[in-house]
N, C-alpha and C. Protein backbone atom coordinates (compact mmCIF):
# COMPACT_ATOMS: atom_id res chain seq x y z
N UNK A 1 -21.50 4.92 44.44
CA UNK A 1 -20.88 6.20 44.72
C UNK A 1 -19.52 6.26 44.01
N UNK A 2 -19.25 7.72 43.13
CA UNK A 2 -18.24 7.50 42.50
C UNK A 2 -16.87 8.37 43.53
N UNK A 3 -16.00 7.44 43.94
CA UNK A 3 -14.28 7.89 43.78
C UNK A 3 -14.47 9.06 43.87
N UNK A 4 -14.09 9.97 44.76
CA UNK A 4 -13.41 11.42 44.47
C UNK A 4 -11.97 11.64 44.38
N UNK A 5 -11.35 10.75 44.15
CA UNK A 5 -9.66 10.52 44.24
C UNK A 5 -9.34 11.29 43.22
N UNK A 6 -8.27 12.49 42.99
CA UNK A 6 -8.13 12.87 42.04
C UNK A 6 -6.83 11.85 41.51
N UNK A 7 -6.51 11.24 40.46
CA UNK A 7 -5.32 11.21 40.20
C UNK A 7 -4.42 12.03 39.22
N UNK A 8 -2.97 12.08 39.41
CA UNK A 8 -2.29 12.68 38.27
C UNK A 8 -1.74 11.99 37.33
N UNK A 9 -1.98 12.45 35.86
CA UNK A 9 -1.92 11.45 35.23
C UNK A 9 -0.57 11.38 35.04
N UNK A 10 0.31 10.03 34.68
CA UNK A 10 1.61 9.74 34.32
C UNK A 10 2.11 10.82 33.03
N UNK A 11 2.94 11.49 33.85
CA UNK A 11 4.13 12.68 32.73
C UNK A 11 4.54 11.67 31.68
N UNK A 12 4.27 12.06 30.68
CA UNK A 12 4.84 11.31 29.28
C UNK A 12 6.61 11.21 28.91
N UNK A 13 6.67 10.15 28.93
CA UNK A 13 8.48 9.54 28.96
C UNK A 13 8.78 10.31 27.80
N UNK A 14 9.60 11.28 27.79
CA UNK A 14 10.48 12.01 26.59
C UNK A 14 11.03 10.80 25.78
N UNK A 15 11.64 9.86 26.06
CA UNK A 15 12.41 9.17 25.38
C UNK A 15 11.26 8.48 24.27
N UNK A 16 10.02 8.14 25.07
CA UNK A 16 8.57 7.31 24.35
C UNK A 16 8.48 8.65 23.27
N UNK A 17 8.08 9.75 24.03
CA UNK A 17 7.47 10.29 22.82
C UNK A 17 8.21 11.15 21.71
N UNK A 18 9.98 10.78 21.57
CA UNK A 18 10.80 10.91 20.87
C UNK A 18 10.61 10.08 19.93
N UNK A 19 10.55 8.66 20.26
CA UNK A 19 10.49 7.34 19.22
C UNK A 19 9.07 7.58 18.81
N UNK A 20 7.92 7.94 19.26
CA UNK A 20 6.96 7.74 18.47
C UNK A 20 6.68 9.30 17.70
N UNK A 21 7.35 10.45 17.80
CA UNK A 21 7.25 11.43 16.95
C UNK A 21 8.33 11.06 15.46
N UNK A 22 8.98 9.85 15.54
CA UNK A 22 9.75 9.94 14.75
C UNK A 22 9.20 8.77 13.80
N UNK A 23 8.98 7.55 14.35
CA UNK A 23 8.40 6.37 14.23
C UNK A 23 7.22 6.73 13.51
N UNK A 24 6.34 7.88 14.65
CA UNK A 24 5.29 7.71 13.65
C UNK A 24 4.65 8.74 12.71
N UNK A 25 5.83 9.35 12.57
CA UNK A 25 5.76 9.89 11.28
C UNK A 25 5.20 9.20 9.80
N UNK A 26 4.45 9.33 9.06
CA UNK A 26 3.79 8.93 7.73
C UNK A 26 5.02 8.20 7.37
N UNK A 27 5.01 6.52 7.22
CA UNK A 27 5.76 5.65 6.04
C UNK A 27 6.98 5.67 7.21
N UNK A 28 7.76 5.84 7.70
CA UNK A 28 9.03 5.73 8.58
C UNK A 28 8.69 4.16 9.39
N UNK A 29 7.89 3.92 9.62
CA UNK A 29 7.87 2.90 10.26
C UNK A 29 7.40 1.65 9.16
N UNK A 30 7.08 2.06 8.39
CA UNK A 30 6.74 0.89 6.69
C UNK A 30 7.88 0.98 6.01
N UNK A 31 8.74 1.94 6.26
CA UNK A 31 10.06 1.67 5.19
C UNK A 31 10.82 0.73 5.84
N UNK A 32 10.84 1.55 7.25
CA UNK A 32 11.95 0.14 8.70
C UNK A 32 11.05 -0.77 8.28
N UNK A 33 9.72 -1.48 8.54
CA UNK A 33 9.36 -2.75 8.29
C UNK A 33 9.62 -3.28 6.86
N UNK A 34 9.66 -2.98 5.95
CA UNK A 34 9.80 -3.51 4.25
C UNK A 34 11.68 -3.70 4.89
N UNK A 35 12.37 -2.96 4.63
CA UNK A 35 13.65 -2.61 5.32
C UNK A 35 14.34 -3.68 6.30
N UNK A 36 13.67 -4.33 7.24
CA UNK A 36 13.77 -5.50 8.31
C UNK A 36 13.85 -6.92 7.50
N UNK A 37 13.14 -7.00 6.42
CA UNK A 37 13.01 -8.31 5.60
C UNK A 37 14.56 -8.56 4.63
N UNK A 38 15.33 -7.20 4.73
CA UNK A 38 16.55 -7.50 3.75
C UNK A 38 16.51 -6.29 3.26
N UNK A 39 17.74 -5.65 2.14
CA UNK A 39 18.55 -4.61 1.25
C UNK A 39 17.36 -4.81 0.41
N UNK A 40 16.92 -3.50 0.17
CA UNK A 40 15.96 -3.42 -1.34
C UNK A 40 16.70 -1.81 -1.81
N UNK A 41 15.90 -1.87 -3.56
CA UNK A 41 16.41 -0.30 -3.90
C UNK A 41 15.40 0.46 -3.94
N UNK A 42 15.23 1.44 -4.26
CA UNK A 42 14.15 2.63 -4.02
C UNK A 42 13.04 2.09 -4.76
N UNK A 43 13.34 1.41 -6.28
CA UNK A 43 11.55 0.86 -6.68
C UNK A 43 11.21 0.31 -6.01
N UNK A 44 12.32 -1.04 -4.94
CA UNK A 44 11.34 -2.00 -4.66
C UNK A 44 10.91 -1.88 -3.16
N UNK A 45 11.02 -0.52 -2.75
CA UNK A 45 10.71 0.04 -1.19
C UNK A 45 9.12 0.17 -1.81
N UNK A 46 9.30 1.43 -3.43
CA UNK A 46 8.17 1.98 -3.24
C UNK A 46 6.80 1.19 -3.77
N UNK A 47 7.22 0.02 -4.59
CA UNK A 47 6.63 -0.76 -4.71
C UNK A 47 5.86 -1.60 -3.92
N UNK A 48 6.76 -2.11 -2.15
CA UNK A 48 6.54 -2.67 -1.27
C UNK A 48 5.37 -1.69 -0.51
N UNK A 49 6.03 -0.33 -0.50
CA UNK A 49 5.01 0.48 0.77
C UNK A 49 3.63 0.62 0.22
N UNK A 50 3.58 0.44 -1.29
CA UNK A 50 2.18 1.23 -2.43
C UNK A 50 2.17 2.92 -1.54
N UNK A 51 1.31 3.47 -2.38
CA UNK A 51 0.78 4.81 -2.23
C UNK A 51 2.05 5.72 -1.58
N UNK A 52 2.92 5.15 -1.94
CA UNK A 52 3.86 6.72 -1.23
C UNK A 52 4.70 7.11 -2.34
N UNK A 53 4.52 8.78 -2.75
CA UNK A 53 5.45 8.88 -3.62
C UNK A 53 6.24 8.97 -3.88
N UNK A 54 7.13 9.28 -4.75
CA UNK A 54 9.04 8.77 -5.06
C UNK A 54 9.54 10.03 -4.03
N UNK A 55 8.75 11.65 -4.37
CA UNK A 55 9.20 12.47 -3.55
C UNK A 55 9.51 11.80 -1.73
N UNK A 56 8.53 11.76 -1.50
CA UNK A 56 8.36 10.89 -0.26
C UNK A 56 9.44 10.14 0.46
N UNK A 57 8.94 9.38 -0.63
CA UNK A 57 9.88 7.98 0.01
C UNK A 57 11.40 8.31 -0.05
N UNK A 58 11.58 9.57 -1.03
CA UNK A 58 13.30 10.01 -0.88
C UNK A 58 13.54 11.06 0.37
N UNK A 59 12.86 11.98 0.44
CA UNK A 59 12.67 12.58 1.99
C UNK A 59 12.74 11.65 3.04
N UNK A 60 11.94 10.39 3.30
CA UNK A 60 11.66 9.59 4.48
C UNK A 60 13.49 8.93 4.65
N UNK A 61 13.51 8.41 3.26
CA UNK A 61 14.90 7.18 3.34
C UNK A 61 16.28 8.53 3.78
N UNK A 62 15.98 9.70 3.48
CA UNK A 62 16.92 10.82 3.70
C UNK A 62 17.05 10.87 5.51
N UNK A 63 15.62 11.09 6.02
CA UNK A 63 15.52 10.95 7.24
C UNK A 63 16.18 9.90 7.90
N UNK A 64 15.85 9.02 7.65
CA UNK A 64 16.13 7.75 8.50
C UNK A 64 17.33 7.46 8.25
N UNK A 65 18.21 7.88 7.21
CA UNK A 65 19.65 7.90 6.96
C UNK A 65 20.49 8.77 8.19
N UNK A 66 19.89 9.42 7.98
CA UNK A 66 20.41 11.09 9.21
C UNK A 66 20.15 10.46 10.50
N UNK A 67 19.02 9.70 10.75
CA UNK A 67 19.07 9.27 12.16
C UNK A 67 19.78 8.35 12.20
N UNK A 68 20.51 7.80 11.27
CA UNK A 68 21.57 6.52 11.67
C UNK A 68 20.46 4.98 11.71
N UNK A 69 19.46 5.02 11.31
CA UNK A 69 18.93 3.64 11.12
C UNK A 69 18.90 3.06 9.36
N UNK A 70 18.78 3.99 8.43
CA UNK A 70 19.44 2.91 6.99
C UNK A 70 20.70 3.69 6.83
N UNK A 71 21.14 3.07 5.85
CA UNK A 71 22.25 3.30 5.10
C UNK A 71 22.40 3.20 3.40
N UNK A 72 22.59 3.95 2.78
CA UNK A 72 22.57 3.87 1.86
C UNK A 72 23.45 3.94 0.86
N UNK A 73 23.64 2.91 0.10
CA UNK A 73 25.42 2.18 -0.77
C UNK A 73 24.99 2.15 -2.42
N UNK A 74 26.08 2.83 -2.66
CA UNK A 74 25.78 3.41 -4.56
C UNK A 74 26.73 2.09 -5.10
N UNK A 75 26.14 1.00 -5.93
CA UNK A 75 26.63 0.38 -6.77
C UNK A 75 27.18 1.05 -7.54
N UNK A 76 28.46 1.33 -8.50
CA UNK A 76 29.02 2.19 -9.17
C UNK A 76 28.27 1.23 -11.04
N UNK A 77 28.31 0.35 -10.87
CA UNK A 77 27.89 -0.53 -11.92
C UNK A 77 28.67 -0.86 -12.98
N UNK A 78 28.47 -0.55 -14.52
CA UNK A 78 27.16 -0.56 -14.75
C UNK A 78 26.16 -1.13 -14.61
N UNK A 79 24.65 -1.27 -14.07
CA UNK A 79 24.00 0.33 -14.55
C UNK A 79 24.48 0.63 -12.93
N UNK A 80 24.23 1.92 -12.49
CA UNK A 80 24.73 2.60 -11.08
C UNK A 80 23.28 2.02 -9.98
N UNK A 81 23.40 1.81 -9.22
CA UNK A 81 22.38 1.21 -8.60
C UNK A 81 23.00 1.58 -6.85
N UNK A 82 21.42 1.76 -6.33
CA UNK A 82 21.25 2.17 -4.87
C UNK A 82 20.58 1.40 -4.44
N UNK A 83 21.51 1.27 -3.20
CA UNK A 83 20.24 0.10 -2.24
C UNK A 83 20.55 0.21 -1.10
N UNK A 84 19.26 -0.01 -0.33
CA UNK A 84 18.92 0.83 1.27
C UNK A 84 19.35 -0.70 2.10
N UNK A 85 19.82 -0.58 3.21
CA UNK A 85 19.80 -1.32 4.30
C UNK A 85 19.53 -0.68 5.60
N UNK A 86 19.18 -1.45 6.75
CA UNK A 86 19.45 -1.09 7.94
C UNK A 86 20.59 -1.01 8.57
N UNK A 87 20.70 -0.31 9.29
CA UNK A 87 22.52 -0.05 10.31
C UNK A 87 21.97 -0.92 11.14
N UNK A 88 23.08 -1.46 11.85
CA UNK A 88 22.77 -2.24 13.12
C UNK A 88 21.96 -1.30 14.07
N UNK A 89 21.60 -0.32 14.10
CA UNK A 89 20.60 0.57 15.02
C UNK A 89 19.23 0.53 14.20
N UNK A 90 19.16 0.57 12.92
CA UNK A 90 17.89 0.26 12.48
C UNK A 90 17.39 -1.05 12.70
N UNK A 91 18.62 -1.97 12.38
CA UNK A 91 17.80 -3.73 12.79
C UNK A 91 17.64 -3.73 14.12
N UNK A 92 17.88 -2.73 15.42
CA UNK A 92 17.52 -3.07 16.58
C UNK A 92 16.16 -2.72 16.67
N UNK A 93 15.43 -2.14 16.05
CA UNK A 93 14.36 -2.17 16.07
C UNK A 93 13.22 -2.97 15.37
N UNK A 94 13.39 -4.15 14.78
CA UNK A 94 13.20 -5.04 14.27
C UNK A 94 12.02 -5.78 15.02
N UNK A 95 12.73 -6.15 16.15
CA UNK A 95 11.97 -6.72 17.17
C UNK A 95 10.73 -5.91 17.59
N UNK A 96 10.97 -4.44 17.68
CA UNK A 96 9.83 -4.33 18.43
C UNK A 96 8.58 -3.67 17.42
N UNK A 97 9.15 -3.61 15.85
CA UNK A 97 8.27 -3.49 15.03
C UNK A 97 7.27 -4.80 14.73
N UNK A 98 7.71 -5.58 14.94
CA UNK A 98 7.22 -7.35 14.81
C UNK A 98 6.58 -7.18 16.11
N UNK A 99 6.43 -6.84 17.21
CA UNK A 99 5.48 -6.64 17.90
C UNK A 99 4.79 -6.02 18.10
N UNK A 100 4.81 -4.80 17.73
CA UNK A 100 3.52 -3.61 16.95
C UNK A 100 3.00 -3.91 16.14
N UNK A 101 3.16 -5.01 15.14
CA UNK A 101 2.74 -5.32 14.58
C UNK A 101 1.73 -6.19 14.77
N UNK A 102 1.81 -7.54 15.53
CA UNK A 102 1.40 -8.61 16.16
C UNK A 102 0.39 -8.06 17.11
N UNK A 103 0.35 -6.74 17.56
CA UNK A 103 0.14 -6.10 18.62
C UNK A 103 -1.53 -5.71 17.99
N UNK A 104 -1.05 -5.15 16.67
CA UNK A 104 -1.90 -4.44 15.99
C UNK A 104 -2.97 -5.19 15.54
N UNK A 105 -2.42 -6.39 15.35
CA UNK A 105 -3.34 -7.66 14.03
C UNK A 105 -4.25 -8.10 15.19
N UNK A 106 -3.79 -8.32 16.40
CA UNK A 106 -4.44 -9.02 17.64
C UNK A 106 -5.76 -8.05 17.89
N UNK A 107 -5.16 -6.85 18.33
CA UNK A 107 -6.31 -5.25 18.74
C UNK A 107 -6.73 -4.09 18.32
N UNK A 108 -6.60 -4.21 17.17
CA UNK A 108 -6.95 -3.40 16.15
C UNK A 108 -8.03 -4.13 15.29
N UNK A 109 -9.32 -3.05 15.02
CA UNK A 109 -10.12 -3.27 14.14
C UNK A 109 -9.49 -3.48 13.09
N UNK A 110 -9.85 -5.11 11.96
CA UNK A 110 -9.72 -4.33 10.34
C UNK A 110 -9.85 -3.24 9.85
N UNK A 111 -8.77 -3.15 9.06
CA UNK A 111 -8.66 -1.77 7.89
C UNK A 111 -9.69 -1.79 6.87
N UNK A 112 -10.38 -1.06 6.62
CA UNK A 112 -11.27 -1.21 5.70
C UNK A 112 -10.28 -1.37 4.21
N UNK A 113 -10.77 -2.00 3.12
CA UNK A 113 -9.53 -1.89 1.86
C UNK A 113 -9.77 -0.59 1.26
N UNK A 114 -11.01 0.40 1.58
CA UNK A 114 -11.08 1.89 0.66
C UNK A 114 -10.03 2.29 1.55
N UNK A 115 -9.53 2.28 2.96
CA UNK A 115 -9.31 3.12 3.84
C UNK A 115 -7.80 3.36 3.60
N UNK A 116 -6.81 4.54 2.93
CA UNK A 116 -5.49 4.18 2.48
C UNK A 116 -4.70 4.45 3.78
């Protein structure tokens, strides 16, 4: 005999679904992870992420600048050179990308390699 209990389901934490409308936005959470390993410059983000384009990846690194998690510092040179880091608010999330991650490899089906 099944339960007639209705339950209500748990109201969704604003703060959760702030970080994951932002997080999981396309590439924002692959730039913070490439980004977590050390300072790279825009080839070697877009090199690291594959398939995202330069448009892209300058919109995303624009974003995540504005939210205060990279930062971004103009070598004057010569040659003039840019390179992205994390703010201490982007490396706080470090940790819990390394466990979404770990999270993922554990319970998540393989990716197929056609699947981009």
């Amino acid at each position: 005999m099944v339960d007639d209990v209705q339950h209500e389901p748990r109201a969704c934490d604003a703060a959760l679904a702030h970080a994951f409308g932002f997080l999981g936005k396309r590439w924002n959470g692959m730039v913070l992870g490439v980004l977590s390993g050390g300072p790279a410059t825009f080839s070697e983000l877009r090199r690291a992420v594959g398939g995202i384009s330069d448009s892209v990846l300058s919109d995303r690194l624009s974003e995540l600048a504005t939210a205060g998690l990279v930062q971004r510092t103009v070598d004057e040179g010569p040659p003039v050179g840019v390179t992205y880091a994390l703010t201490a608010t982007g490396s706080s999330l470090t940790p819990v990308l390394d466990q979404l991650a770990g999270w993922a490899a554990q319970n998540l089906p393989p990716r197929c390699p056609s699947a981009g």
